[in-house]
PDB file of N, CA and C in Angstrom:
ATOM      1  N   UNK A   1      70.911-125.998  31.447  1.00  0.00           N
ATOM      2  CA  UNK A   1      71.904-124.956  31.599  1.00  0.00           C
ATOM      3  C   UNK A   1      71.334-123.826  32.453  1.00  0.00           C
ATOM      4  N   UNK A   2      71.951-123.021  33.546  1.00  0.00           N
ATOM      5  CA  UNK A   2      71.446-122.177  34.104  1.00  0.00           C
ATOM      6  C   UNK A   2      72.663-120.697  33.843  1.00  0.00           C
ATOM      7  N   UNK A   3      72.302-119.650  34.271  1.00  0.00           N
ATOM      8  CA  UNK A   3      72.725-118.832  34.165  1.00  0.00           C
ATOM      9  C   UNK A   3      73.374-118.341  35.673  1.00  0.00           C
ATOM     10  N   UNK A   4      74.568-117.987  36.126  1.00  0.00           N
ATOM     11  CA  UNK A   4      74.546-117.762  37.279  1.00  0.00           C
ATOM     12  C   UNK A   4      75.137-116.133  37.365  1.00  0.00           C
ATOM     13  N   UNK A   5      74.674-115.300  38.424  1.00  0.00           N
ATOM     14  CA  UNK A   5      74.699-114.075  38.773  1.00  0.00           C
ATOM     15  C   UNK A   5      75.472-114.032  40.252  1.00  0.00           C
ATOM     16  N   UNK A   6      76.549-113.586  40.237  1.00  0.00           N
ATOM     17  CA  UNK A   6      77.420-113.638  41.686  1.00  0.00           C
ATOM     18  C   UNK A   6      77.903-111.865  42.100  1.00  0.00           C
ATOM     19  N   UNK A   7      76.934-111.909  43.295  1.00  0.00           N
ATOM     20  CA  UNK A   7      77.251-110.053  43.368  1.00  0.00           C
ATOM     21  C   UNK A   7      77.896-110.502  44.602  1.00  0.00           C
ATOM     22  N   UNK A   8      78.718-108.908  44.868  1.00  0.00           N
ATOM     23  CA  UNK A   8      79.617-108.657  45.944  1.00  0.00           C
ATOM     24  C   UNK A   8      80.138-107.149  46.039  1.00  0.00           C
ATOM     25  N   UNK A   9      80.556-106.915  47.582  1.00  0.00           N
ATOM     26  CA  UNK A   9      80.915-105.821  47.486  1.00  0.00           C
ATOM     27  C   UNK A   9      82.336-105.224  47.386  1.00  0.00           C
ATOM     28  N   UNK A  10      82.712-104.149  46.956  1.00  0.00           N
ATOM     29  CA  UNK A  10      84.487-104.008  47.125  1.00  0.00           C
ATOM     30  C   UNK A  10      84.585-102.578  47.286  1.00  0.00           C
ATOM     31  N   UNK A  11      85.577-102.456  48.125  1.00  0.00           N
ATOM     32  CA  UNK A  11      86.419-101.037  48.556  1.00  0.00           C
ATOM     33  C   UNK A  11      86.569-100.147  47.285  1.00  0.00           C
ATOM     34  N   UNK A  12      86.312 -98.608  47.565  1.00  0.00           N
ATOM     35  CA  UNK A  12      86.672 -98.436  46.205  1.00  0.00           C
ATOM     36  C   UNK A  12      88.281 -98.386  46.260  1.00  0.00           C
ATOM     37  N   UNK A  13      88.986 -98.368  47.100  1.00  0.00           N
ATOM     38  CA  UNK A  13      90.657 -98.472  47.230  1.00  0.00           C
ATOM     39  C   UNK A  13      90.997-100.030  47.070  1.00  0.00           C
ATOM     40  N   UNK A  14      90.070-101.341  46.898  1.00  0.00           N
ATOM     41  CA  UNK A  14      90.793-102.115  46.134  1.00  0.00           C
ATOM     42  C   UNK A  14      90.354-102.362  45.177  1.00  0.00           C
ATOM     43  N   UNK A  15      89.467-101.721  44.362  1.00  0.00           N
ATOM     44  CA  UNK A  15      88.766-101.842  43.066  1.00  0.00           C
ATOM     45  C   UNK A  15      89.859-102.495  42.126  1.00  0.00           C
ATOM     46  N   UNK A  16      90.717-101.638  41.546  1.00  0.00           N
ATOM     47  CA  UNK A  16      91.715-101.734  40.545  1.00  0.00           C
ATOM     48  C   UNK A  16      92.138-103.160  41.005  1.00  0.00           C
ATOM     49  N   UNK A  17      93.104-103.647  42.024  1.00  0.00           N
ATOM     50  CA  UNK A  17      93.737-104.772  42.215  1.00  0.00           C
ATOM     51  C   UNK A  17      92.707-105.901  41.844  1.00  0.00           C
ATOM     52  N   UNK A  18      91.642-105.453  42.713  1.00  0.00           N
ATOM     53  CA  UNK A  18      90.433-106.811  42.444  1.00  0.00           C
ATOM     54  C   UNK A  18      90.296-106.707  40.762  1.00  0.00           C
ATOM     55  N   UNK A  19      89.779-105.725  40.321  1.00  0.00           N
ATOM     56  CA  UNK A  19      89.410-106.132  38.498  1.00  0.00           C
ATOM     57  C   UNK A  19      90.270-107.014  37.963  1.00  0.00           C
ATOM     58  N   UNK A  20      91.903-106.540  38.126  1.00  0.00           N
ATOM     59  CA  UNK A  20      92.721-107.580  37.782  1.00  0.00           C
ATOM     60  C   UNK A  20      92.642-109.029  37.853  1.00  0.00           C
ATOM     61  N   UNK A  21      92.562-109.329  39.275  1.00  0.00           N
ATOM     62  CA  UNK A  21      92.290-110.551  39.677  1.00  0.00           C
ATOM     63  C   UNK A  21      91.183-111.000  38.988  1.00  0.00           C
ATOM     64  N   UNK A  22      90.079-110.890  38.784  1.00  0.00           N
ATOM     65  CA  UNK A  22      88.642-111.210  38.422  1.00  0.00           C
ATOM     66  C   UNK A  22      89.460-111.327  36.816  1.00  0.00           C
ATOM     67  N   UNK A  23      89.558-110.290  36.143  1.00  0.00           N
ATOM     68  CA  UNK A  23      89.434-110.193  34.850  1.00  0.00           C
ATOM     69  C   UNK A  23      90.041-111.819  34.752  1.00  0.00           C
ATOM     70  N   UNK A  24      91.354-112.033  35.442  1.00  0.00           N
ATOM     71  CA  UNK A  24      92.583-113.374  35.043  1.00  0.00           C
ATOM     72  C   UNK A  24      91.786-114.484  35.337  1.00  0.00           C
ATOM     73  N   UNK A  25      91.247-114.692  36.415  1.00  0.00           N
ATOM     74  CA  UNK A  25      90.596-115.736  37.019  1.00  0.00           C
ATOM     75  C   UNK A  25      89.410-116.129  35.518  1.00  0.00           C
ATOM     76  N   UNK A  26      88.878-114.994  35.559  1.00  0.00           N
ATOM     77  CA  UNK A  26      87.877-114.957  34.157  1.00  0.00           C
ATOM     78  C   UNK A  26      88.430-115.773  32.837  1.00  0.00           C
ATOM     79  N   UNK A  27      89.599-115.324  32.480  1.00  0.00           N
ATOM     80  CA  UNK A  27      89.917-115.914  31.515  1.00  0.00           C
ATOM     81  C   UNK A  27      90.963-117.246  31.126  1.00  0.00           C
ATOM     82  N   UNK A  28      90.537-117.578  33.111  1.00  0.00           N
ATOM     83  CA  UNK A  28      91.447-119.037  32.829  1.00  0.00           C
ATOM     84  C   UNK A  28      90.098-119.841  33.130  1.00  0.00           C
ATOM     85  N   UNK A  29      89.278-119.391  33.233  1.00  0.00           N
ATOM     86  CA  UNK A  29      87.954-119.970  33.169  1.00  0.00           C
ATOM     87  C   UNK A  29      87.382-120.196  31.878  1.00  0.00           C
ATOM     88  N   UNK A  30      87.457-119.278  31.513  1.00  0.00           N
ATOM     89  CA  UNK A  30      86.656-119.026  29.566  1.00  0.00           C
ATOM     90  C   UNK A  30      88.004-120.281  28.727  1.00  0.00           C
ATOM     91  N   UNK A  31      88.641-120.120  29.090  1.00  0.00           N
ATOM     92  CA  UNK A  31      90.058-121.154  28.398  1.00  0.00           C
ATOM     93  C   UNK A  31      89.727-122.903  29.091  1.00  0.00           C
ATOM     94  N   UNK A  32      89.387-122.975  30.365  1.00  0.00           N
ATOM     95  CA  UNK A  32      89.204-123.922  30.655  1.00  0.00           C
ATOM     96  C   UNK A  32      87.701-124.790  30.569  1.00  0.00           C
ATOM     97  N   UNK A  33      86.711-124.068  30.600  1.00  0.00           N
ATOM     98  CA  UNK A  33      85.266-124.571  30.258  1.00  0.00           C
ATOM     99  C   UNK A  33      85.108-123.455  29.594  1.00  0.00           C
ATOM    100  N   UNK A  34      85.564-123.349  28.453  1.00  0.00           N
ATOM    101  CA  UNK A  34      84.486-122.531  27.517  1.00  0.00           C
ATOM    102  C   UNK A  34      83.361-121.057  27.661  1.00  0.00           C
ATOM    103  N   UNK A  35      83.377-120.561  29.193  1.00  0.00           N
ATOM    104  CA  UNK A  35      82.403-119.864  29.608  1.00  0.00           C
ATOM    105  C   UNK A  35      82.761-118.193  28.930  1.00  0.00           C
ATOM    106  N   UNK A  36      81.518-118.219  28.637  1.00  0.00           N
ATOM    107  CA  UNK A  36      81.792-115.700  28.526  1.00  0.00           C
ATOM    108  C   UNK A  36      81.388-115.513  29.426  1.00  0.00           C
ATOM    109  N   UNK A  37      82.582-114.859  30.254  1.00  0.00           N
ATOM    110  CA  UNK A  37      82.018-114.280  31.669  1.00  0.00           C
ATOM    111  C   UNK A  37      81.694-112.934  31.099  1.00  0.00           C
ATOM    112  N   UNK A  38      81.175-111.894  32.503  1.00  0.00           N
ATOM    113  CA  UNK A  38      81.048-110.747  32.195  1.00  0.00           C
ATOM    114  C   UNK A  38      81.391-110.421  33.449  1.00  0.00           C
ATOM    115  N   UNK A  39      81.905-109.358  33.955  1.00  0.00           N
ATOM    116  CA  UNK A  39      82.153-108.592  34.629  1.00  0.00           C
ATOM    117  C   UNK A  39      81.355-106.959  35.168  1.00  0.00           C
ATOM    118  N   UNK A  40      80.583-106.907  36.005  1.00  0.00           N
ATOM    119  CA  UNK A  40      79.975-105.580  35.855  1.00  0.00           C
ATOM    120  C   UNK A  40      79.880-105.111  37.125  1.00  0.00           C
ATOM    121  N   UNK A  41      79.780-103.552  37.458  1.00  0.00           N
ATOM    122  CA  UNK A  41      79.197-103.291  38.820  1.00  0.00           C
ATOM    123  C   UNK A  41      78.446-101.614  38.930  1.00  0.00           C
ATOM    124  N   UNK A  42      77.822-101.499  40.116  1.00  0.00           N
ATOM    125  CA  UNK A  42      77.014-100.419  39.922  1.00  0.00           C
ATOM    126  C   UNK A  42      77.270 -99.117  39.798  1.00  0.00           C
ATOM    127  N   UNK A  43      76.577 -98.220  39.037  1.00  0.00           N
ATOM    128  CA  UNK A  43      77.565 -96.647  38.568  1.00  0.00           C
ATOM    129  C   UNK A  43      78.008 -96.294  39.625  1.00  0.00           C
ATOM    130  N   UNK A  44      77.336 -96.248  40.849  1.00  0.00           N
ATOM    131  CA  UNK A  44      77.847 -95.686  41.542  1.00  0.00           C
ATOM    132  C   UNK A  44      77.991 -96.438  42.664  1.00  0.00           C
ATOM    133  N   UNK A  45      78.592 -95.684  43.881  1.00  0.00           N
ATOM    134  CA  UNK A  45      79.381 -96.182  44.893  1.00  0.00           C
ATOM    135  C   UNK A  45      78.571 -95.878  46.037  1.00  0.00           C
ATOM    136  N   UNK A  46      78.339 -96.633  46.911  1.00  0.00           N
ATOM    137  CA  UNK A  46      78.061 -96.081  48.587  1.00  0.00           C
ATOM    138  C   UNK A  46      78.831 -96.175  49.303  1.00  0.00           C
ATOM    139  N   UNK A  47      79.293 -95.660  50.554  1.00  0.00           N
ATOM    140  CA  UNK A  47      79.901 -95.448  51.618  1.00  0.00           C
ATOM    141  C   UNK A  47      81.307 -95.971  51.264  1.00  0.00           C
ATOM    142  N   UNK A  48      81.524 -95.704  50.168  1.00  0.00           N
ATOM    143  CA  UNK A  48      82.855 -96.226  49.640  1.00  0.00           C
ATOM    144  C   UNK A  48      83.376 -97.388  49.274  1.00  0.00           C
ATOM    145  N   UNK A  49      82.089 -98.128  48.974  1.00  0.00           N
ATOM    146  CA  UNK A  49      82.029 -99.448  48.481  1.00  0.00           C
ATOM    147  C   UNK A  49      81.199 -99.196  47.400  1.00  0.00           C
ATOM    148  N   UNK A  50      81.767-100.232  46.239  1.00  0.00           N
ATOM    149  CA  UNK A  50      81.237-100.540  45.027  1.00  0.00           C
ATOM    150  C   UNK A  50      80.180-101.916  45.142  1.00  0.00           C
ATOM    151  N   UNK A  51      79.301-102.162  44.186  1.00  0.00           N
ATOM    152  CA  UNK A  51      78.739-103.642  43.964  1.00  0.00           C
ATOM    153  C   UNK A  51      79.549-104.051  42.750  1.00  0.00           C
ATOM    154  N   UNK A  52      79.569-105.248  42.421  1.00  0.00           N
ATOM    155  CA  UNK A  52      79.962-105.742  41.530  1.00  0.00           C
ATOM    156  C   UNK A  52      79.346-106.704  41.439  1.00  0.00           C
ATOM    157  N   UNK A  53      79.138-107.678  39.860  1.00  0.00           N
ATOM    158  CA  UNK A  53      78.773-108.962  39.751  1.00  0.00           C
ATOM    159  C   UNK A  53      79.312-109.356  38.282  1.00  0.00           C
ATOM    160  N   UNK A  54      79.734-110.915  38.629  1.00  0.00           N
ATOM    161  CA  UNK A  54      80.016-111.667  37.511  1.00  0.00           C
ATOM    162  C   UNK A  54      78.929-112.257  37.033  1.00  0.00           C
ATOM    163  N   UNK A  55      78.734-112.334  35.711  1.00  0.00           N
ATOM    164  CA  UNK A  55      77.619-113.444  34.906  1.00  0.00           C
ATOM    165  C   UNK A  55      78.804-114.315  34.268  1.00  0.00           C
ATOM    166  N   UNK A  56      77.938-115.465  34.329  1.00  0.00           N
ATOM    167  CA  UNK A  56      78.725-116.762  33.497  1.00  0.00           C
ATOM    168  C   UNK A  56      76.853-117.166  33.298  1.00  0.00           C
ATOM    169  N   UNK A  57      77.060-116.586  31.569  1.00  0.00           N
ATOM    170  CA  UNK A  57      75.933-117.494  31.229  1.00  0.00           C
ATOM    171  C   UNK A  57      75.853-118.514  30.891  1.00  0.00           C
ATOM    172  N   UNK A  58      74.700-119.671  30.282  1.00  0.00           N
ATOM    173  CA  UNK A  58      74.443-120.808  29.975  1.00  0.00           C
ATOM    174  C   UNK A  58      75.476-121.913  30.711  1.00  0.00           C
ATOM    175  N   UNK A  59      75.853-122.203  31.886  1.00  0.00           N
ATOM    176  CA  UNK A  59      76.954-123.095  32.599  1.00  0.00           C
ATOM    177  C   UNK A  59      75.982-124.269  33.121  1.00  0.00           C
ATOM    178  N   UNK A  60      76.866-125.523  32.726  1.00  0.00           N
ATOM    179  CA  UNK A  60      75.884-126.599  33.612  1.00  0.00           C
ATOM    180  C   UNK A  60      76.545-126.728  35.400  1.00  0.00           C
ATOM    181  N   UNK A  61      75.407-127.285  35.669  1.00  0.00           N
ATOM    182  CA  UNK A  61      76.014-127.569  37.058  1.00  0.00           C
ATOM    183  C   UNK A  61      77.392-127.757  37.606  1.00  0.00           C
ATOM    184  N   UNK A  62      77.649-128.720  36.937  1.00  0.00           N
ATOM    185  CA  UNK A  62      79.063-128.772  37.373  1.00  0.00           C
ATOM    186  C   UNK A  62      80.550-127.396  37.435  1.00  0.00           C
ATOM    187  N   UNK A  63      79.986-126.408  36.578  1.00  0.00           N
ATOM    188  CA  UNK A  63      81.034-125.035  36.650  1.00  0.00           C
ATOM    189  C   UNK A  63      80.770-124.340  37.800  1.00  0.00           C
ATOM    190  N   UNK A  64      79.590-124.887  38.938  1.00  0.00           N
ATOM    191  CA  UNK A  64      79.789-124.266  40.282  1.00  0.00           C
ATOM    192  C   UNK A  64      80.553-124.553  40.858  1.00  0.00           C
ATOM    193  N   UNK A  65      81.250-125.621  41.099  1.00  0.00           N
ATOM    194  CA  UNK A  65      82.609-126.050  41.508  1.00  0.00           C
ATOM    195  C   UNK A  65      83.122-125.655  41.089  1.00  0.00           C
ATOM    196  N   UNK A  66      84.015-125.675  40.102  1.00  0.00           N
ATOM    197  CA  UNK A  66      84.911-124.630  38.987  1.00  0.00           C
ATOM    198  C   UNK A  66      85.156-123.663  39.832  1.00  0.00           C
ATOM    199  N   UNK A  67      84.684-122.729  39.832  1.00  0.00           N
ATOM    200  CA  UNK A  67      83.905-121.451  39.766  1.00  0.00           C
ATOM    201  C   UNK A  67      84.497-121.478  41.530  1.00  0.00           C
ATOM    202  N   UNK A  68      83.807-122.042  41.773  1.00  0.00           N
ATOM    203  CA  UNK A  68      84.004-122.148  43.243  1.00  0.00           C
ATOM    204  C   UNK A  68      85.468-122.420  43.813  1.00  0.00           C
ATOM    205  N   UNK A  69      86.591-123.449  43.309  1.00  0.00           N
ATOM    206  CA  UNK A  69      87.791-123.665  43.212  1.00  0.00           C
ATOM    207  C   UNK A  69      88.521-122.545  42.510  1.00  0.00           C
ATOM    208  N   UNK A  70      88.044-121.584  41.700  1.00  0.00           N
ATOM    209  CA  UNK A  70      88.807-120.448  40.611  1.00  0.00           C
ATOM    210  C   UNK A  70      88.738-119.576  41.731  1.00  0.00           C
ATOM    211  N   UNK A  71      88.029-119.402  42.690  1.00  0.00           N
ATOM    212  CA  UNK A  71      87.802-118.071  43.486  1.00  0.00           C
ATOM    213  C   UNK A  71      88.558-118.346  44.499  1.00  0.00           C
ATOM    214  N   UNK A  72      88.785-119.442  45.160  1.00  0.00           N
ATOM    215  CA  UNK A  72      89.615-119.501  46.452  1.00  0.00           C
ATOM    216  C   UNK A  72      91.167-119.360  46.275  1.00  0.00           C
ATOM    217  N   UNK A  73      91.183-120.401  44.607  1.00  0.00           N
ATOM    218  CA  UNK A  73      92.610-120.431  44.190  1.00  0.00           C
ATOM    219  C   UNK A  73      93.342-118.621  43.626  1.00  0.00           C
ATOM    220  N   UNK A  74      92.358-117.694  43.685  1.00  0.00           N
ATOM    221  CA  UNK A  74      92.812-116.371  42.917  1.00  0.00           C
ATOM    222  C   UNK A  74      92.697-115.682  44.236  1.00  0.00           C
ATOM    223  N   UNK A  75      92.197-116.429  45.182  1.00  0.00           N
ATOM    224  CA  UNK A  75      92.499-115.431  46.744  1.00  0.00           C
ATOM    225  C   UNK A  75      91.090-114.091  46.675  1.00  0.00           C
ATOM    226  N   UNK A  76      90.033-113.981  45.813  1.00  0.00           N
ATOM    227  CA  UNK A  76      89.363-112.856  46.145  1.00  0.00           C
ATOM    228  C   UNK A  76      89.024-112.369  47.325  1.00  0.00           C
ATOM    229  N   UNK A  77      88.503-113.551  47.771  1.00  0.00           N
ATOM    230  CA  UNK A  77      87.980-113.059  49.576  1.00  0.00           C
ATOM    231  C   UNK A  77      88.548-112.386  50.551  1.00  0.00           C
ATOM    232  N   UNK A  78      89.818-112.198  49.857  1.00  0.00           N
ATOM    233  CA  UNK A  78      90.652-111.015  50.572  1.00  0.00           C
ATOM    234  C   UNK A  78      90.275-110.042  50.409  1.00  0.00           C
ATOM    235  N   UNK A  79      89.359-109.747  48.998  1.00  0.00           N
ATOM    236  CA  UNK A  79      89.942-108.295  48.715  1.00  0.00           C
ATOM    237  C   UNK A  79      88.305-108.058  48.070  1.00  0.00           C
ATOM    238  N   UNK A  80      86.964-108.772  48.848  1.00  0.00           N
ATOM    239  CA  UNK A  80      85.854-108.070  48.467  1.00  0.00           C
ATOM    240  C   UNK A  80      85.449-107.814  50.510  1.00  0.00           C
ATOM    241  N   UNK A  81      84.170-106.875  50.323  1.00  0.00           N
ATOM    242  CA  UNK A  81      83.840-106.399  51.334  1.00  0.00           C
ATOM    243  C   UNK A  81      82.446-107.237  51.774  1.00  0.00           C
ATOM    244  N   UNK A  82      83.010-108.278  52.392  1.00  0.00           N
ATOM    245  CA  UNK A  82      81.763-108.915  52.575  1.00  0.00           C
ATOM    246  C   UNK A  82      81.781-110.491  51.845  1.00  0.00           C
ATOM    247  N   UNK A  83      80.800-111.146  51.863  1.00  0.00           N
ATOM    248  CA  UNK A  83      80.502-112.389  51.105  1.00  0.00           C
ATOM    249  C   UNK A  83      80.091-112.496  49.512  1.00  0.00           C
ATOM    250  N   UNK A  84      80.282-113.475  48.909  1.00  0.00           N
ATOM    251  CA  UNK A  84      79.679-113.644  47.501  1.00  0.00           C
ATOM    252  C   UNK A  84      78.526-114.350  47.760  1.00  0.00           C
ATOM    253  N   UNK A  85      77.919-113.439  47.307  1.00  0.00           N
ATOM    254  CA  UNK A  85      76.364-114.260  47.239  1.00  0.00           C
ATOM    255  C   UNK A  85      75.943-114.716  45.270  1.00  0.00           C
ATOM    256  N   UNK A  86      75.071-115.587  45.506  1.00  0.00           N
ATOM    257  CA  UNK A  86      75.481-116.284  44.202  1.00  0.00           C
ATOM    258  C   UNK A  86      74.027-117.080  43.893  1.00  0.00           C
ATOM    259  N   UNK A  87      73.630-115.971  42.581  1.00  0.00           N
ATOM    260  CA  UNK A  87      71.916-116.471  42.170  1.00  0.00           C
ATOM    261  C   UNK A  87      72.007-117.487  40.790  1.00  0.00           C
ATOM    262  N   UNK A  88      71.007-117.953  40.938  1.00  0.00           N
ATOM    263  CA  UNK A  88      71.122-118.796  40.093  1.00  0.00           C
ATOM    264  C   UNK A  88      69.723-118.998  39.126  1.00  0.00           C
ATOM    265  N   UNK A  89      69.767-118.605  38.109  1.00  0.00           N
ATOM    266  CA  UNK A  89      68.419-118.536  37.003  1.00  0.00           C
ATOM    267  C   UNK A  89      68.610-119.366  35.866  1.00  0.00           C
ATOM    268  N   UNK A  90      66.943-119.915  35.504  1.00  0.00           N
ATOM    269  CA  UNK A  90      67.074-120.526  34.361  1.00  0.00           C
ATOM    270  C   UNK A  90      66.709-120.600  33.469  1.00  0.00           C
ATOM    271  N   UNK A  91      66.406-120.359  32.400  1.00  0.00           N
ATOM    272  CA  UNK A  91      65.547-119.693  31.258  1.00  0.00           C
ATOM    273  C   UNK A  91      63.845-120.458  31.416  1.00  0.00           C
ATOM    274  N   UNK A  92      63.444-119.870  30.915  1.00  0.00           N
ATOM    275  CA  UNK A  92      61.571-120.303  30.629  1.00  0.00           C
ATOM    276  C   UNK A  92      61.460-120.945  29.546  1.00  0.00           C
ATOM    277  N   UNK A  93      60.876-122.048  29.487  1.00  0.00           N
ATOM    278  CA  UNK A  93      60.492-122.709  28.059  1.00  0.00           C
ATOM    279  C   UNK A  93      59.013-122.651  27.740  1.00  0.00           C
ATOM    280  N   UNK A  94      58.909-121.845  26.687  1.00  0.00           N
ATOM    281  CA  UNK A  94      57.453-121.880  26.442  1.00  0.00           C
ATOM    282  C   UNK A  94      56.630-123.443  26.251  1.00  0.00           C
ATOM    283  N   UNK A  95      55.326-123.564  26.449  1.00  0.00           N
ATOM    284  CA  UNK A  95      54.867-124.848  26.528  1.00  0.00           C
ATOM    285  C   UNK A  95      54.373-125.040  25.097  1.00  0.00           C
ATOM    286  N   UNK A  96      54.882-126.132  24.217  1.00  0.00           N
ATOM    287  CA  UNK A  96      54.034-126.425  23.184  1.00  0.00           C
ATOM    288  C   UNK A  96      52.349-126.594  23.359  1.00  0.00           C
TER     289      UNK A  96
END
């Protein structure tokens, strides 16, 4: 299972419309594979752009597709400033 981290940037004049979108997309996701997304972005703003990033923890491989089909089908790329860039971490297992 990995954890994935997807930042991006947004206008602060389409902030509101985008949360919407994200929040819905979010929860036809959490309904359809099970995932807790989270939603977050940085206190503050530069040049009139916000950061933002979704977590979808513990997801197997296959919810990058998902994920990937949920975002084109909810239209975001209209309405962030720039590309989604999209990290991907995986927990540490201590060694017996």
């Amino acid at each position: 299972m990995n954890d994935l981290y997807i930042y991006y940037q947004v206008r602060d004049a389409d902030a509101s419309a985008l949360q919407a979108m994200v929040v819905a997309m979010q929860a036809r996701l959490a309904k359809s594979h099970g995932v807790s997304a989270q939603l977050k972005r940085r206190p503050e703003a530069r040049d009139g752009l916000q950061t933002w990033m979704e977590v979808y923890p513990a997801v197997g491989d296959e919810f990058v597709g998902a994920l990937h089909a949920a975002v084109e089908q909810a239209g975001l790329s209209a309405w962030t400033a720039g590309p989604r860039h999209t990290e991907v971490f995986t927990d540490l297992f201590p060694c017996a």
